[in-house]
C-alpha atoms as a PDB file:
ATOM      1  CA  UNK A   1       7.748   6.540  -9.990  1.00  0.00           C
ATOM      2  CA  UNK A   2       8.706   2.890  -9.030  1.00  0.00           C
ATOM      3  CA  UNK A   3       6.604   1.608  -6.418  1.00  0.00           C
ATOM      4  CA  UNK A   4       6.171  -1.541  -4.104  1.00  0.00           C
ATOM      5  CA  UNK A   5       2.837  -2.723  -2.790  1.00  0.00           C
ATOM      6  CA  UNK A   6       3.293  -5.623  -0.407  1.00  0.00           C
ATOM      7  CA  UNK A   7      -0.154  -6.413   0.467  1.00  0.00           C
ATOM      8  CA  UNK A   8      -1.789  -8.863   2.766  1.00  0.00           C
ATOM      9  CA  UNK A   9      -1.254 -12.707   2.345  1.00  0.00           C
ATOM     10  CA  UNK A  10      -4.880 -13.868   3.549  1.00  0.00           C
ATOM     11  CA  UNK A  11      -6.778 -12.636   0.608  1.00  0.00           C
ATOM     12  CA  UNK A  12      -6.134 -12.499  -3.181  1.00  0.00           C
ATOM     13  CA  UNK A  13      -5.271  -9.103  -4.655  1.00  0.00           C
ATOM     14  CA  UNK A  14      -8.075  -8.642  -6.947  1.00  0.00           C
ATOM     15  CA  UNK A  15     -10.722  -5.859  -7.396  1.00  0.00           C
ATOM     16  CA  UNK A  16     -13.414  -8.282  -6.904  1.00  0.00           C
ATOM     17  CA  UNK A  17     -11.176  -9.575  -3.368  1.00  0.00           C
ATOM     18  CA  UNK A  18     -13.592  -9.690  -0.026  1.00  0.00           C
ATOM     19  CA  UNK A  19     -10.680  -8.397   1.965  1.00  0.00           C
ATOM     20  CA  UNK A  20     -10.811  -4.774   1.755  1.00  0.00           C
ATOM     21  CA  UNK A  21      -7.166  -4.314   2.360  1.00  0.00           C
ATOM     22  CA  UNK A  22      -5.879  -6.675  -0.883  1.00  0.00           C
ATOM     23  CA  UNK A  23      -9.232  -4.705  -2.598  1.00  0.00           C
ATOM     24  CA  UNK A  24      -7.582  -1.253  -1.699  1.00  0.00           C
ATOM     25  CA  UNK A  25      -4.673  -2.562  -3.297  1.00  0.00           C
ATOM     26  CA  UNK A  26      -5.802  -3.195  -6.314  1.00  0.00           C
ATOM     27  CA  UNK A  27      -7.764  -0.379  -6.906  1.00  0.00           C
ATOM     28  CA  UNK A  28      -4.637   1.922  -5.883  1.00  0.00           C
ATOM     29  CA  UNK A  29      -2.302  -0.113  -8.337  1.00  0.00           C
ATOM     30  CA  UNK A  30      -5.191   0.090 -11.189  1.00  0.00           C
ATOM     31  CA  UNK A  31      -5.195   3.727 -11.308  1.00  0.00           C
ATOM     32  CA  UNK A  32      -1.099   4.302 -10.542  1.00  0.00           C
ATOM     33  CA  UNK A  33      -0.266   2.273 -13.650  1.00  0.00           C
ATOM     34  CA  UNK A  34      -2.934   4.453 -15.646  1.00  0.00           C
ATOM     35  CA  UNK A  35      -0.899   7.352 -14.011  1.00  0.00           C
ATOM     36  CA  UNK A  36       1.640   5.672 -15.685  1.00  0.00           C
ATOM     37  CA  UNK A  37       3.902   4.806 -12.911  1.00  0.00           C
ATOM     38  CA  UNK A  38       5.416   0.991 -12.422  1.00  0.00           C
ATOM     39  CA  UNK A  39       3.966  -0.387  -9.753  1.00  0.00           C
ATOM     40  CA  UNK A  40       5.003  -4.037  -8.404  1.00  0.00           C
ATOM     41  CA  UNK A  41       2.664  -5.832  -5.686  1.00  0.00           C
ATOM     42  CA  UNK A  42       4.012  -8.511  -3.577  1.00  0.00           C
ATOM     43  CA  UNK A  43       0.887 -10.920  -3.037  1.00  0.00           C
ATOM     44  CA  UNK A  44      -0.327 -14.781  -3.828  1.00  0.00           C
ATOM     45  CA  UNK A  45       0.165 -15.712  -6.978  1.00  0.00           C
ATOM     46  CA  UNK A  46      -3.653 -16.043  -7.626  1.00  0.00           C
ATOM     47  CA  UNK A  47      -4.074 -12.137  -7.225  1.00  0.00           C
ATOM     48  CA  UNK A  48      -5.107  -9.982 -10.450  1.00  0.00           C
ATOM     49  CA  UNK A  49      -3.156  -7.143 -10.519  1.00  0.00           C
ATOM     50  CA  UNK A  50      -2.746  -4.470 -13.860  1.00  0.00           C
ATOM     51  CA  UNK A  51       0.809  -3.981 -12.334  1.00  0.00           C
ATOM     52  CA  UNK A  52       3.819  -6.290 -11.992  1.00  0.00           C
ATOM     53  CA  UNK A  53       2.917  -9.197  -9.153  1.00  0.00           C
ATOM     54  CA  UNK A  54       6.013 -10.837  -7.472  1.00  0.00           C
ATOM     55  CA  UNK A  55       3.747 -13.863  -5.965  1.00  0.00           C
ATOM     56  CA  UNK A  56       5.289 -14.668  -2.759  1.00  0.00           C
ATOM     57  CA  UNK A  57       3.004 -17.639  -1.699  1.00  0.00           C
ATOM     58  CA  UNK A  58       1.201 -19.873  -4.441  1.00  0.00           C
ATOM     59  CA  UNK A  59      -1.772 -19.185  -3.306  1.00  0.00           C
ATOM     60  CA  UNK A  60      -4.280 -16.500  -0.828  1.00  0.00           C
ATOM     61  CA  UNK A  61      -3.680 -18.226   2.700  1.00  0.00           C
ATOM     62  CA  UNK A  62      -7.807 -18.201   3.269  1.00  0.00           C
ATOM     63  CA  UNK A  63      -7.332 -21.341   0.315  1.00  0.00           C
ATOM     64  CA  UNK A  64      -5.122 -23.335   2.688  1.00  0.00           C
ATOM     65  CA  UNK A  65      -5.786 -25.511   5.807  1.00  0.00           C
ATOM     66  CA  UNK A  66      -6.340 -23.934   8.680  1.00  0.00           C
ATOM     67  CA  UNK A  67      -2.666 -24.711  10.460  1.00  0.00           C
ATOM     68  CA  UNK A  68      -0.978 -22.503   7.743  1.00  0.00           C
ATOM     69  CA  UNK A  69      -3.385 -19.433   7.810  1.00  0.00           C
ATOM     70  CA  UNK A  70      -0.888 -17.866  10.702  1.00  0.00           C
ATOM     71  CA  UNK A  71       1.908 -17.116   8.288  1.00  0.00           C
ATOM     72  CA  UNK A  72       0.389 -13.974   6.925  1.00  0.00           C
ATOM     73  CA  UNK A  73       3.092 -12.667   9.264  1.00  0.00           C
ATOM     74  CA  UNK A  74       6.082 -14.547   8.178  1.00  0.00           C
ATOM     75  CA  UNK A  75       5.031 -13.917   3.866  1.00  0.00           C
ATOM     76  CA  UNK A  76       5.164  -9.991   4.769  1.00  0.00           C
ATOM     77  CA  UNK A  77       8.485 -10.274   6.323  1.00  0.00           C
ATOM     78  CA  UNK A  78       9.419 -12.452   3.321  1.00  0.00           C
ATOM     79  CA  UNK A  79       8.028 -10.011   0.583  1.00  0.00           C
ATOM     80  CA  UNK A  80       9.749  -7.142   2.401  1.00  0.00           C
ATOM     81  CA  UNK A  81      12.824  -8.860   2.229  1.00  0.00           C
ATOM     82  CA  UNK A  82      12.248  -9.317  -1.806  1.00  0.00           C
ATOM     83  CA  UNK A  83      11.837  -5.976  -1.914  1.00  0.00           C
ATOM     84  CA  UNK A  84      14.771  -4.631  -0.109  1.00  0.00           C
ATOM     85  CA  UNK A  85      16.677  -7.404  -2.045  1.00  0.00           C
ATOM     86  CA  UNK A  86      15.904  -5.909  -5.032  1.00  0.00           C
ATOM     87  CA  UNK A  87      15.731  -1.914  -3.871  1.00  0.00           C
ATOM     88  CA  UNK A  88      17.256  -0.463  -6.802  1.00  0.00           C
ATOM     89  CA  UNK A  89      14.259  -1.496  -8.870  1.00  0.00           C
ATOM     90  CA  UNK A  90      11.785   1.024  -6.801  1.00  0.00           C
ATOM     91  CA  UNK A  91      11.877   4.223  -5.110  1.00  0.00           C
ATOM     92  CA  UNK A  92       9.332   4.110  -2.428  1.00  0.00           C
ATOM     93  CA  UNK A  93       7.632   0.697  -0.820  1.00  0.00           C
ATOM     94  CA  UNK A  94       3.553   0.992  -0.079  1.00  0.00           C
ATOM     95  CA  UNK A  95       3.152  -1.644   2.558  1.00  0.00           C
ATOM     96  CA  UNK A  96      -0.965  -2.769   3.253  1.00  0.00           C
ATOM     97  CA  UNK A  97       0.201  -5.775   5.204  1.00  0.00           C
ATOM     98  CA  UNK A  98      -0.414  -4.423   9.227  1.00  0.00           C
ATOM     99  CA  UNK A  99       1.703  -3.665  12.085  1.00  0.00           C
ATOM    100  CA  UNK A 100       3.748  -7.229  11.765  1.00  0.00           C
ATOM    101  CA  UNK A 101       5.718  -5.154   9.446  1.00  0.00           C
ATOM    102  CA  UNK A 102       6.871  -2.311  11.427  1.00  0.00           C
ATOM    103  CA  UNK A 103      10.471  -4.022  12.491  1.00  0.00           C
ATOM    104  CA  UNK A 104      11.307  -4.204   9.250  1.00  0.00           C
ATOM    105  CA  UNK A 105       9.909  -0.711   7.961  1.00  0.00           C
ATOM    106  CA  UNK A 106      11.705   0.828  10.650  1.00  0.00           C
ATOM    107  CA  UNK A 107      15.115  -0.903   9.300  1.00  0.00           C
ATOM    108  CA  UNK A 108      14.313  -0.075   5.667  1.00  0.00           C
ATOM    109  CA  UNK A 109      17.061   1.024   3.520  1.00  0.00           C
ATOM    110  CA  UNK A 110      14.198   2.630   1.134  1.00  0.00           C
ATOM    111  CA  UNK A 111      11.449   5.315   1.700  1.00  0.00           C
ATOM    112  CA  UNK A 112       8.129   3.422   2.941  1.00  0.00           C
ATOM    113  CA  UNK A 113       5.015   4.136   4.179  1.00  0.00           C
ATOM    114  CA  UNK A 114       2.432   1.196   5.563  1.00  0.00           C
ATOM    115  CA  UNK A 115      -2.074   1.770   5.383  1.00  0.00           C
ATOM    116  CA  UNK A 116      -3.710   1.777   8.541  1.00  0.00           C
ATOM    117  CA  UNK A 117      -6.795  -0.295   8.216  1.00  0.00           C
ATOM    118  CA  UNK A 118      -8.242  -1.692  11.145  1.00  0.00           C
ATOM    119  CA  UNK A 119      -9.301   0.166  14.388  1.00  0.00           C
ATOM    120  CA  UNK A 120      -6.464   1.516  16.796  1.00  0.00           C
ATOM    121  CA  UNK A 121      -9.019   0.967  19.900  1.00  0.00           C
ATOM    122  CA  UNK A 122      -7.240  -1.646  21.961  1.00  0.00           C
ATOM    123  CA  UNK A 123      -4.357  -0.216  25.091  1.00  0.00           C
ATOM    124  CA  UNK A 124      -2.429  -3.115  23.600  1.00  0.00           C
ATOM    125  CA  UNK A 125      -2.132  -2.332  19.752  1.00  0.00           C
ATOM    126  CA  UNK A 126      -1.963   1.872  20.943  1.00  0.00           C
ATOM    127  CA  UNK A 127       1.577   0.609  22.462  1.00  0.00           C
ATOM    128  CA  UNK A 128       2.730  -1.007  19.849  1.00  0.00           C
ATOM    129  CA  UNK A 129       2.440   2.458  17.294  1.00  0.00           C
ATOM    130  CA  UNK A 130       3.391   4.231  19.861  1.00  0.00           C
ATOM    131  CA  UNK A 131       6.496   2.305  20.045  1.00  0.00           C
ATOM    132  CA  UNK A 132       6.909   2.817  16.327  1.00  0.00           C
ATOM    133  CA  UNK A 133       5.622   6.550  16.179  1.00  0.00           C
ATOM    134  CA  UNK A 134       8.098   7.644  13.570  1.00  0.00           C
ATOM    135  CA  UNK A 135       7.072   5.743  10.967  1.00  0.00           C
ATOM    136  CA  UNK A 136       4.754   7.459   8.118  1.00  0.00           C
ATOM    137  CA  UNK A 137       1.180   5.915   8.270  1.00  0.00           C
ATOM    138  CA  UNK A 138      -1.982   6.884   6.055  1.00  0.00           C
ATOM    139  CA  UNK A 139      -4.818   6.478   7.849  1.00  0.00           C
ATOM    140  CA  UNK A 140      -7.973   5.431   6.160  1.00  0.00           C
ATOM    141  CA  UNK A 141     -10.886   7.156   9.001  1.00  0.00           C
ATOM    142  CA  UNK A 142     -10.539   9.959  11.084  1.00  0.00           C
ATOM    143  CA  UNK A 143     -11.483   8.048  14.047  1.00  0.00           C
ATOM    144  CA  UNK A 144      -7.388   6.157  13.685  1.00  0.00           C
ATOM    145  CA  UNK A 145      -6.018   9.883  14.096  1.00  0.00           C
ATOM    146  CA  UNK A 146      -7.758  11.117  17.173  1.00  0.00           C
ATOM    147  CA  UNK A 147      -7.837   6.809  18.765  1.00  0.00           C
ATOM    148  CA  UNK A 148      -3.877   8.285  18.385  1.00  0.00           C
ATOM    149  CA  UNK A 149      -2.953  11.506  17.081  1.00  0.00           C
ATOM    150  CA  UNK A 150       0.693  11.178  18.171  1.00  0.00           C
ATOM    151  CA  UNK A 151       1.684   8.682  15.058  1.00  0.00           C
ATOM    152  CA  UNK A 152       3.521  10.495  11.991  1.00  0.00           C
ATOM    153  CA  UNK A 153       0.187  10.634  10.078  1.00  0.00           C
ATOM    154  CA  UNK A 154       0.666  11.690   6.510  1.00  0.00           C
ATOM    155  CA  UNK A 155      -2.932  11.851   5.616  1.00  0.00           C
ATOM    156  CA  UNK A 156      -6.743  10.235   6.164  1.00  0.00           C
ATOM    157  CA  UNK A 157      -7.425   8.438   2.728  1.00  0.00           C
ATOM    158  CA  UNK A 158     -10.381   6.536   2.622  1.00  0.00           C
ATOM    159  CA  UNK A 159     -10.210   3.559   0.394  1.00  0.00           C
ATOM    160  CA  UNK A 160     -13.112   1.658   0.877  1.00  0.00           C
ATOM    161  CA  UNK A 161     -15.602   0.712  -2.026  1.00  0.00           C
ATOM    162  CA  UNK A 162     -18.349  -1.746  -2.086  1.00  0.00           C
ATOM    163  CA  UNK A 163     -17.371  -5.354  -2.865  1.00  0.00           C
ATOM    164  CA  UNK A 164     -20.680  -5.312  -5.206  1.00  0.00           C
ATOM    165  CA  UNK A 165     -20.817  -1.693  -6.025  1.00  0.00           C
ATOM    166  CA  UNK A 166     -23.461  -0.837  -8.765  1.00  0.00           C
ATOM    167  CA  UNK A 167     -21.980  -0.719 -12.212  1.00  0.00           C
ATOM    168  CA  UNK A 168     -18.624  -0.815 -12.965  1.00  0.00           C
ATOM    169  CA  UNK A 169     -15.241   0.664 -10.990  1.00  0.00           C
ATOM    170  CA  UNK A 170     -14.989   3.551 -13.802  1.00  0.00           C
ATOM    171  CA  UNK A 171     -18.243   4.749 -12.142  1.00  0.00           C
ATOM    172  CA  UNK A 172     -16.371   5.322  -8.951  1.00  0.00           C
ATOM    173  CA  UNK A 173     -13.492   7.266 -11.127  1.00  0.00           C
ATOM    174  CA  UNK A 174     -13.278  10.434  -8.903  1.00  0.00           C
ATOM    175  CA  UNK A 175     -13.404   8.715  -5.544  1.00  0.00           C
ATOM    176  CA  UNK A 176     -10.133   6.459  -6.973  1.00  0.00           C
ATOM    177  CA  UNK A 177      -8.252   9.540  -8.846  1.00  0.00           C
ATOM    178  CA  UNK A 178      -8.684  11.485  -5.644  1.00  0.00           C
ATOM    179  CA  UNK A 179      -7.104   8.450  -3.467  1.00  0.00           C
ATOM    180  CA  UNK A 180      -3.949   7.878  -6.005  1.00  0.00           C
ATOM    181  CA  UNK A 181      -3.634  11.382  -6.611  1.00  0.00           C
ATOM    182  CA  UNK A 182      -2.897  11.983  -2.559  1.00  0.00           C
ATOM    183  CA  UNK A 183      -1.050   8.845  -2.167  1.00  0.00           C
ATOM    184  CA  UNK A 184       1.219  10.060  -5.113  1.00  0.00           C
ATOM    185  CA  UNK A 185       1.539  13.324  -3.338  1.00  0.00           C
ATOM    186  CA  UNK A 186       2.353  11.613   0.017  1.00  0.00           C
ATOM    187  CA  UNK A 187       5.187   9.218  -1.884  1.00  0.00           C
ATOM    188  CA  UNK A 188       6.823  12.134  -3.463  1.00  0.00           C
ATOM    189  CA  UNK A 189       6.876  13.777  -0.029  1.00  0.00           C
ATOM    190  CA  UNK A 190       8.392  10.962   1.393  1.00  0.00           C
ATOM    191  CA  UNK A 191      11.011  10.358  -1.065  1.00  0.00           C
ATOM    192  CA  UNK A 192      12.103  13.940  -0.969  1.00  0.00           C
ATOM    193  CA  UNK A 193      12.549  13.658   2.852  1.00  0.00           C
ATOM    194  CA  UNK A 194      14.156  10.325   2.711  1.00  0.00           C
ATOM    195  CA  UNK A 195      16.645  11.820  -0.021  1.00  0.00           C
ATOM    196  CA  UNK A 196      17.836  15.136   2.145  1.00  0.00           C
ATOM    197  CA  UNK A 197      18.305  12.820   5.381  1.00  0.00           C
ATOM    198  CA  UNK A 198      20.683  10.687   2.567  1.00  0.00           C
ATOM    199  CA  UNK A 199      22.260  13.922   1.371  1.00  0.00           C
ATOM    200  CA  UNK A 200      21.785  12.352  -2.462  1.00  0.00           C
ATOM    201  CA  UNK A 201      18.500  12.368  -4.464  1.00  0.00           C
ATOM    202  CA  UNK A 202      17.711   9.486  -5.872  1.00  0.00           C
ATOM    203  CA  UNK A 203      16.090   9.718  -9.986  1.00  0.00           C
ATOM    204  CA  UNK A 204      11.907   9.153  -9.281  1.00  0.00           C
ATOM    205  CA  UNK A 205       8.895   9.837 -11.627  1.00  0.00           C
ATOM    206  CA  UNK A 206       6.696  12.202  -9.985  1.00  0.00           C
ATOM    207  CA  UNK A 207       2.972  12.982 -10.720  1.00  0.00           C
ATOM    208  CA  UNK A 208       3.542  17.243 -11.588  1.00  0.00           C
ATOM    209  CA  UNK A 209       2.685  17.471 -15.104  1.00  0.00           C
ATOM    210  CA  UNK A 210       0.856  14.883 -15.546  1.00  0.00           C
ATOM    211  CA  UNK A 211      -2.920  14.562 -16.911  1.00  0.00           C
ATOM    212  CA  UNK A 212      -4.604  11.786 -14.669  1.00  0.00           C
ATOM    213  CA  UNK A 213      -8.066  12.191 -15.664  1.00  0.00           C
ATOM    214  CA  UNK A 214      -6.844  12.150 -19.528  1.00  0.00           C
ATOM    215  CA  UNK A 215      -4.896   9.254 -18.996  1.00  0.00           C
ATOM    216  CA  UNK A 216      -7.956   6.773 -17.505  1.00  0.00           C
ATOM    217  CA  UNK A 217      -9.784   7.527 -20.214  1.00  0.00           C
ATOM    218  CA  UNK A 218      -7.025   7.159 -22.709  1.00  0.00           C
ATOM    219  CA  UNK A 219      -7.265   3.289 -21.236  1.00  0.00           C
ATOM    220  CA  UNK A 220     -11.107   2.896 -21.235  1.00  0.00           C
END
C-alpha cells in the first residue's frame, strides 16, 4: 500500500520527538515499512523517518522564533497540497496534523483519514467536528468517542509510548504491531469505500497474507 503521513510542523518526526503526535508518526511509519508498505511523511526536514520524508519546512517550527511558530497551519495545508499534487504516487493519505486540515480533507480527491489527539472537551472545537462529521477519524482514547460519539469514528487506537521508555522500541513490539496492524485494516477499509463511491478500484497493497511479526524480526 502507498501511504501519506502529513504530520505536525511544530515538532520533528523522530522516535525520540517530545511531541507525541510527530512520535506516533514515526513509530506507525517504522513498523508499516517493516510491513513492507511505502510510506511517505510530509514533515521538517530535520525529522528521522525509515520511510520516504518530503520535508516541507527546513526545519521543526519549535527551532524558529517565536513570530513563525503560527504556521503549523499554513505547512499542513501546504503538505496536503504536495500530496494531492502528486496523488497518483499513494493510495490513501494518514493526516496527524489536527483539525486545520479538515477543509482540505473534506475536498480530497484521495481516500484520507486524520488522528485525533488532543481532547474534544471544549463547545467550541465539538462544533467544528461536528461540522465536519463525515470525515473518518481514529481516535486515540475512549474518552474522544463518548466527548462526541456522532463523528465517523473508525476505531480507538492508542498510540502513546513513553518518550524514555525502558529499553529499546522492539520491547514495545506487540503494542506497535497491534496499532499498524488496525490502522492497515482501517486504510484498506477506506480505500475500498472510496473506490465503490468512484465506481473504479484503484491497484493498492493490502496487509492479507502477509507475516508482520516475521517481517520485524527479519529487520532486527
Amino acid at each position: 500500500m502507498r501511504i501519506a503521513q502529513v504530520s505536525p510542523f511544530f515538532e520533528a518526526v523522530s522516535v525520540e520527538s517530545e511531541g507525541s503526535e510527530a512520535r506516533a508518526v514515526a513509530l506507525l511509519t517504522s513498523v508499516l515499512t517493516r510491513f513492507g508498505h511505502d510510506v511517505t511523511v510530509f514533515a521538517s526536514g530535520d525529522s528521522t523517518v525509515e520511510g520516504r520524508l518530503i520535508a516541507v519546512a527546513p526545519l521543526a517550527l519549535r527551532h524558529y522564533a517565536v513570530p513563525k511558530r503560527h504556521l503549523s497551519e499554513g505547512l499542513t495545508f501546504l503538505a496536503l497540497e504536495k500530496a494531492f499534487s502528486i496523488a497518483s504516487s499513494f493510495d490513501l493519505i494518514h493526516v496527524h496534523a489536527g483539525f486545520s486540515a479538515f477543509p482540505m480533507m473534506r475536498r480530497s480527491p484521495l481516500p484520507i483519514v486524520a488522528t485525533v489527539y488532543g481532547g474534544l472537551d471544549a463547545p467550541e472545537v465539538v462544533m467544528l467536528y461536528r461540522e465536519f462529521n463525515e470525515l473518518a477519524l481514529v481516535a486515540t482514547s475512549a474518552e474522544q468517542v463518548r466527548q462526541c460519539p456522532e463523528l465517523n469514528w473508525q476505531a480507538v487506537i492508542p498510540w502513546h509510548l513513553p518518550l524514555r521508555q525502558k529499553g529499546p522500541i522492539e520491547d514495545s513490539r506487540d503494542h506497535l504491531l497491534s496499532g499498524a496492524m488496525a490502522y492497515t485494516t482501517i486504510y484498506e477499509r477506506i480505500i475500498t469505500a472510496h473506490a465503490e463511491r468512484r465506481g473504479s478500484l484503484r491497484p493498492t497493497r493490502f496487509l492479507h497474507g502477509a507475516r508482520p511479526v516475521a517481517a520485524w524480526n527479519s529487520a532486527q
